[in-house]
C-alpha atoms as a PDB file:
ATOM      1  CA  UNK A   1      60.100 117.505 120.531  1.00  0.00           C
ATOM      2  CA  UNK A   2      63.700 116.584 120.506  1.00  0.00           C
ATOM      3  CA  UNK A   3      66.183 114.864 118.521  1.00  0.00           C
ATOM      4  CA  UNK A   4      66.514 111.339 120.480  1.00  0.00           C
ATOM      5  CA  UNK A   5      68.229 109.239 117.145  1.00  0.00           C
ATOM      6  CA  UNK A   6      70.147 109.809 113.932  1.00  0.00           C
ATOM      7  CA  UNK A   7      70.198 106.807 111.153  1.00  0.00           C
ATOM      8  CA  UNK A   8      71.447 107.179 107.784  1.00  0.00           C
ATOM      9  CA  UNK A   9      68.931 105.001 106.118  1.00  0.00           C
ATOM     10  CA  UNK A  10      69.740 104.639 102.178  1.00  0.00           C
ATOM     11  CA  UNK A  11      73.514 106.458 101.239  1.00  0.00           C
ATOM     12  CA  UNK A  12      72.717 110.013 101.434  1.00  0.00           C
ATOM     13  CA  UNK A  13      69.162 110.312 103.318  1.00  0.00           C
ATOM     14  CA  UNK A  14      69.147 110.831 107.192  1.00  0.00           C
ATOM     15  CA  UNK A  15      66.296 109.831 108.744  1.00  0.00           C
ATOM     16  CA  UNK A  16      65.620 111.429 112.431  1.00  0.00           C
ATOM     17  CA  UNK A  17      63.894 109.826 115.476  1.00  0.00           C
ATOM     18  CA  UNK A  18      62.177 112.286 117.540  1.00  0.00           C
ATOM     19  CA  UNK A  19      60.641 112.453 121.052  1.00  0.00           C
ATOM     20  CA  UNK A  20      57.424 114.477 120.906  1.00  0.00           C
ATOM     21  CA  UNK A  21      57.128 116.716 124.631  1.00  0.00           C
ATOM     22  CA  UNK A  22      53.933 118.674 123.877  1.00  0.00           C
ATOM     23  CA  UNK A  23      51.461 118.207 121.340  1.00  0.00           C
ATOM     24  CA  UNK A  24      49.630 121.957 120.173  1.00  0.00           C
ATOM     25  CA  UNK A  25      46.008 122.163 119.476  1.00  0.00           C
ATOM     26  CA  UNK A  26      46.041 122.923 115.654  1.00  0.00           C
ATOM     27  CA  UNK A  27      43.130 123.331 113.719  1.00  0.00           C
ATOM     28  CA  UNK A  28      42.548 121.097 110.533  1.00  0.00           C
ATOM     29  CA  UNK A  29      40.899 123.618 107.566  1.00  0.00           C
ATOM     30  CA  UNK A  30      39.239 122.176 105.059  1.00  0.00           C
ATOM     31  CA  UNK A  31      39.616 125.627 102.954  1.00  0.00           C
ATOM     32  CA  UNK A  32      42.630 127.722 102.113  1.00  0.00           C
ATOM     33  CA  UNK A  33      41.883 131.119 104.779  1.00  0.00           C
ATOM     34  CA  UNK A  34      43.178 134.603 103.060  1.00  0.00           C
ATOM     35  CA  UNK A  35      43.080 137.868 105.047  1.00  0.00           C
ATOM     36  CA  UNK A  36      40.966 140.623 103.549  1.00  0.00           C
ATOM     37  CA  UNK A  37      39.620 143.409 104.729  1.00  0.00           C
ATOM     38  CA  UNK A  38      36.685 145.091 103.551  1.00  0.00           C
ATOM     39  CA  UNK A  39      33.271 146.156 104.610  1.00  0.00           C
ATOM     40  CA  UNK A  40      29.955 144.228 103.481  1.00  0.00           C
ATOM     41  CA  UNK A  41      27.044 145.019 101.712  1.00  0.00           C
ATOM     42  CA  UNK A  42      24.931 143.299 103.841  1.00  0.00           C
ATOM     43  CA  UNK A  43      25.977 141.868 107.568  1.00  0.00           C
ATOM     44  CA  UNK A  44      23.271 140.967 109.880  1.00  0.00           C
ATOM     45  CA  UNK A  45      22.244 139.223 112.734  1.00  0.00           C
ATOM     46  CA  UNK A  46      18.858 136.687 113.186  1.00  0.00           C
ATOM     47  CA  UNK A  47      17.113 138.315 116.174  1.00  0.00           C
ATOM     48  CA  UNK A  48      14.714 136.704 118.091  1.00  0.00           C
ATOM     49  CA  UNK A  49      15.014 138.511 121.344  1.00  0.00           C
ATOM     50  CA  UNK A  50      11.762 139.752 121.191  1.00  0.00           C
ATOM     51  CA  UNK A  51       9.709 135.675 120.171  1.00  0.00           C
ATOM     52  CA  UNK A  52      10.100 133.868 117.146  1.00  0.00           C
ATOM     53  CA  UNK A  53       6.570 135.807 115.746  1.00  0.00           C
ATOM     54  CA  UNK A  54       8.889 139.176 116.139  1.00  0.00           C
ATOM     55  CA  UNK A  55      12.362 137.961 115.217  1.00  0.00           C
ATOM     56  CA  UNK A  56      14.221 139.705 111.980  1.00  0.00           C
ATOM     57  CA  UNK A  57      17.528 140.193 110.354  1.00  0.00           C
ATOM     58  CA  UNK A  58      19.273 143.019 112.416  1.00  0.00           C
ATOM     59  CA  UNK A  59      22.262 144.857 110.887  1.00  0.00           C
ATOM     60  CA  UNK A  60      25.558 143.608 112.737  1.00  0.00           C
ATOM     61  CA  UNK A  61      28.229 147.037 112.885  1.00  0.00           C
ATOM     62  CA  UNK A  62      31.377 144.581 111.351  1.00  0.00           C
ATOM     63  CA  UNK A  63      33.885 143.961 108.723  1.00  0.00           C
ATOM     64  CA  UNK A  64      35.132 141.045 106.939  1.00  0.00           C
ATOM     65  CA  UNK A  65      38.760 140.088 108.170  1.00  0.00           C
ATOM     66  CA  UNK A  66      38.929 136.854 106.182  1.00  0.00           C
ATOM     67  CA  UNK A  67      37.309 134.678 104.243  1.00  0.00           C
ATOM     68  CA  UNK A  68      37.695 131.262 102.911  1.00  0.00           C
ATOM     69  CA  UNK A  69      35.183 128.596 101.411  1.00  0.00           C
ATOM     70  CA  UNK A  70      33.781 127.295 104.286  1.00  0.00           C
ATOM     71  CA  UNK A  71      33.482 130.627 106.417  1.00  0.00           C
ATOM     72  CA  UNK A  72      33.973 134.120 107.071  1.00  0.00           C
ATOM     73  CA  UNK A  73      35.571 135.858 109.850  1.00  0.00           C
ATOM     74  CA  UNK A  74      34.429 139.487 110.922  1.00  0.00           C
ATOM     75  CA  UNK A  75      35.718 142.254 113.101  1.00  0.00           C
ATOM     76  CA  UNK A  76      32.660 143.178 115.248  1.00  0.00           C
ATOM     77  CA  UNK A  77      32.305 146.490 117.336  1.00  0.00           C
ATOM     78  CA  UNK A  78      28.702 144.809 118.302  1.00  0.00           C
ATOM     79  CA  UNK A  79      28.001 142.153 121.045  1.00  0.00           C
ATOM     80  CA  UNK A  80      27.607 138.717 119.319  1.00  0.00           C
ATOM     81  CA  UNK A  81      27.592 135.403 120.893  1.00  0.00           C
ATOM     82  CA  UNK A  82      28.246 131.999 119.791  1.00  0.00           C
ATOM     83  CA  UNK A  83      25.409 129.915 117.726  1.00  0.00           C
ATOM     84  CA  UNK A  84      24.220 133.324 116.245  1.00  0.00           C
ATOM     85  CA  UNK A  85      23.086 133.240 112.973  1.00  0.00           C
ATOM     86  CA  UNK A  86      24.898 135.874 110.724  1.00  0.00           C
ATOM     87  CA  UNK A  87      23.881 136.375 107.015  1.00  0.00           C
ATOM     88  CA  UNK A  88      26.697 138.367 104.739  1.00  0.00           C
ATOM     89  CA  UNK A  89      26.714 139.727 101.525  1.00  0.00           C
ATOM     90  CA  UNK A  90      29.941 140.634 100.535  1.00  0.00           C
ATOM     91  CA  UNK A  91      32.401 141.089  97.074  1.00  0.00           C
ATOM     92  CA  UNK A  92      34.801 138.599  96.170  1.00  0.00           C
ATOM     93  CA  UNK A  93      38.276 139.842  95.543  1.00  0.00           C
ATOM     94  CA  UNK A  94      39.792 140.267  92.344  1.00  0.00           C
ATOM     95  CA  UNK A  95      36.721 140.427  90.129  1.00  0.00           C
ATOM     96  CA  UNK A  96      35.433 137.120  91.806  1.00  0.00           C
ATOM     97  CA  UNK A  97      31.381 138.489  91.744  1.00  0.00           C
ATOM     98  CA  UNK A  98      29.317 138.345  94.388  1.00  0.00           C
ATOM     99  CA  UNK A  99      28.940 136.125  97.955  1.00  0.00           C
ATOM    100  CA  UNK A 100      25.755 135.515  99.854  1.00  0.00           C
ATOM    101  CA  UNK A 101      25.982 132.922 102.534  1.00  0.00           C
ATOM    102  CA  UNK A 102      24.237 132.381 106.133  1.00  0.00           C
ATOM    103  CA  UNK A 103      26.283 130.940 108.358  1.00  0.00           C
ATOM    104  CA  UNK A 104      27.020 130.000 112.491  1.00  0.00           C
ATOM    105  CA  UNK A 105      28.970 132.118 115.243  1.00  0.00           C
ATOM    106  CA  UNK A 106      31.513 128.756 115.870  1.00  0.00           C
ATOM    107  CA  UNK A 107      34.413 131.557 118.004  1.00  0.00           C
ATOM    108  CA  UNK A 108      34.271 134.796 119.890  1.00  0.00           C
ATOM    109  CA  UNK A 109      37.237 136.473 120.669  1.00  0.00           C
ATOM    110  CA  UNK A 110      37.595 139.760 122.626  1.00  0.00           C
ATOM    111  CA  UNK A 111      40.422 141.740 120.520  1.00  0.00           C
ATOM    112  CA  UNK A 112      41.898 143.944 123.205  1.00  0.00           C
ATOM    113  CA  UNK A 113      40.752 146.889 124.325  1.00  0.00           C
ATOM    114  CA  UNK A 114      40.368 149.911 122.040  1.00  0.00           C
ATOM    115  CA  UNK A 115      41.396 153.658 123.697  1.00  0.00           C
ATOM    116  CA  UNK A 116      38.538 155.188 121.498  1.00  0.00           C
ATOM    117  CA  UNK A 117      36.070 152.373 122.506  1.00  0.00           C
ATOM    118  CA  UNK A 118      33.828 151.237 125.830  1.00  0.00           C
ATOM    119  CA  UNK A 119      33.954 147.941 124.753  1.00  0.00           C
ATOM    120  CA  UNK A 120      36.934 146.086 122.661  1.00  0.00           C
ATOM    121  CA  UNK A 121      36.280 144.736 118.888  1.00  0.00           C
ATOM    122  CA  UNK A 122      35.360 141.183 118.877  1.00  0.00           C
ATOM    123  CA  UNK A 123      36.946 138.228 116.379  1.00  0.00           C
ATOM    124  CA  UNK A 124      34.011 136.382 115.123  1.00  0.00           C
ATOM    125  CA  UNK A 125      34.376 133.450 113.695  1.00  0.00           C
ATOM    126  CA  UNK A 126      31.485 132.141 111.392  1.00  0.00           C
ATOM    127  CA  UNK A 127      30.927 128.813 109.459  1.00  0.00           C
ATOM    128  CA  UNK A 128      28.894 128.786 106.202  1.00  0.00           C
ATOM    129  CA  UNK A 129      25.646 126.263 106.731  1.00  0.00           C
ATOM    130  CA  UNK A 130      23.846 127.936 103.228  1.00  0.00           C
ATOM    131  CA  UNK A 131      25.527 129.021 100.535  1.00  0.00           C
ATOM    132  CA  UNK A 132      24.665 128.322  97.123  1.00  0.00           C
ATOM    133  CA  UNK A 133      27.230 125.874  95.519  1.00  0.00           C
ATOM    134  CA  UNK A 134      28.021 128.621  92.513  1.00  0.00           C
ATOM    135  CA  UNK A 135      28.709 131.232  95.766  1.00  0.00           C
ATOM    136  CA  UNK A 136      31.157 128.542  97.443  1.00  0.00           C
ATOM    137  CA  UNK A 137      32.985 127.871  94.042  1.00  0.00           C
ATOM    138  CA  UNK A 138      33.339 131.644  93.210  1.00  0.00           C
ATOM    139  CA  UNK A 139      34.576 132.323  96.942  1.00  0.00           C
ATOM    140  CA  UNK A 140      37.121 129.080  96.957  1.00  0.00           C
ATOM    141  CA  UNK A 141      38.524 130.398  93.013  1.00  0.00           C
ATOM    142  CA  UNK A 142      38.950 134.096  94.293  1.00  0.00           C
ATOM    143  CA  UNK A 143      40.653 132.986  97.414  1.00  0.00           C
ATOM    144  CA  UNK A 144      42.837 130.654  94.878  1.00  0.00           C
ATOM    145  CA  UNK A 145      43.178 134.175  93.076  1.00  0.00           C
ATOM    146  CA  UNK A 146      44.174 136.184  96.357  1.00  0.00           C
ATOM    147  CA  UNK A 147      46.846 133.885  97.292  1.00  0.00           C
ATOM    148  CA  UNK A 148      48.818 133.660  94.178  1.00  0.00           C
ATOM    149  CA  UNK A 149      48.767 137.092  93.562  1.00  0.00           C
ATOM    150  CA  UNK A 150      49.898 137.800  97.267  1.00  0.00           C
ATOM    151  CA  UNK A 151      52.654 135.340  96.040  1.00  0.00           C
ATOM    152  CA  UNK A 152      53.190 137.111  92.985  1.00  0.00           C
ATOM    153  CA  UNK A 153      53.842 140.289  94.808  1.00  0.00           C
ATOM    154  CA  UNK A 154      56.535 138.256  97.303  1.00  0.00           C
ATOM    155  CA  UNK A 155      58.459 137.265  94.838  1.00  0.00           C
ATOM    156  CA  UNK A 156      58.730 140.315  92.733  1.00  0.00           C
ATOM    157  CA  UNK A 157      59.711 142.181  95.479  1.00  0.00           C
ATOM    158  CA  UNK A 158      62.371 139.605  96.554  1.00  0.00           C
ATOM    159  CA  UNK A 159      63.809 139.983  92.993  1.00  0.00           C
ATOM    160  CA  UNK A 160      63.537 143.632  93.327  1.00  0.00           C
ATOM    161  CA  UNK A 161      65.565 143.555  96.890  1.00  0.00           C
ATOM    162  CA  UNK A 162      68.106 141.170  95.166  1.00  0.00           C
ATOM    163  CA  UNK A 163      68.152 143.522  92.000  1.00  0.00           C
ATOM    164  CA  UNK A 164      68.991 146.424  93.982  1.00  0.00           C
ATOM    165  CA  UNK A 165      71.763 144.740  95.867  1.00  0.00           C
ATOM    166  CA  UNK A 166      73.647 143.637  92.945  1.00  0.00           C
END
């Protein structure tokens, strides 16, 4: 956008008109997202590759990248593929219990390729469709948790840096 118009409204408060050029794709959340990595206790895939009288919970090789209380996102070295169904079991952070959920593969994203690896990690991208309502509240209050602390730790050491200086 650009600035097209400048009006000083009431003494003291500009108001700016602006010409919008491009309009981004930006996603609305309903929950607050916080990055954390850690491993499962249980991550698995519904697979029915073989008929619905054979299908089962398969264990999915991934980690949890985020969380927040309407999904999870995982770092998978297995092949996934959107409208999966992925079951987790997982520990909240800061002393928030325990998570179960089952959920939908809504994104897959390829996340470069990996010199150790034949095929790269994939971003997956999954939205809670059953979790129990005490689960949801725990996750949403220890994502609540991880945030302010990760604020917490800003602004100490930004009053450590300004310490030092002066």
């Amino acid at each position: 956008s650009e600035v097209v118009a400048r009006q000083r409204v009431p003494p003291g408060i500009w108001m700016l008109v602006v010409r919008v050029h491009e309009v981004g794709r930006q996603q609305s959340r309903g929950y607050f997202r916080v990055f954390v990595s850690s491993k499962a206790l249980e991550c698995t895939l519904w697979d029915a590759s073989l008929g619905r009288q054979q299908a089962y919970w398969r264990p999915l090789n991934a980690a949890i990248q985020d969380i927040s209380g309407g999904g999870i996102g995982l770092i998978s070295q297995d092949p996934i593929e959107e409208g999966a169904r992925v079951r987790v079991h997982f520990v909240l952070p800061y002393g928030g219990g325990l998570c179960r959920a089952t959920g939908e593969v809504k994104v897959v994203r390829s996340l470069g390729k990996d010199s150790q690896r034949v095929e790269p990690p994939l971003g997956v991208g999954i939205e809670f469709q059953e979790i129990p309502r005490s689960s949801r509240e725990r996750l949403i209050k220890a994502a609540h948790r991880f945030q302010a602390e990760e604020q917490r730790i800003k602004v100490d050491r930004q009053a450590n840096t300004v310490g030092a200086l002066g």
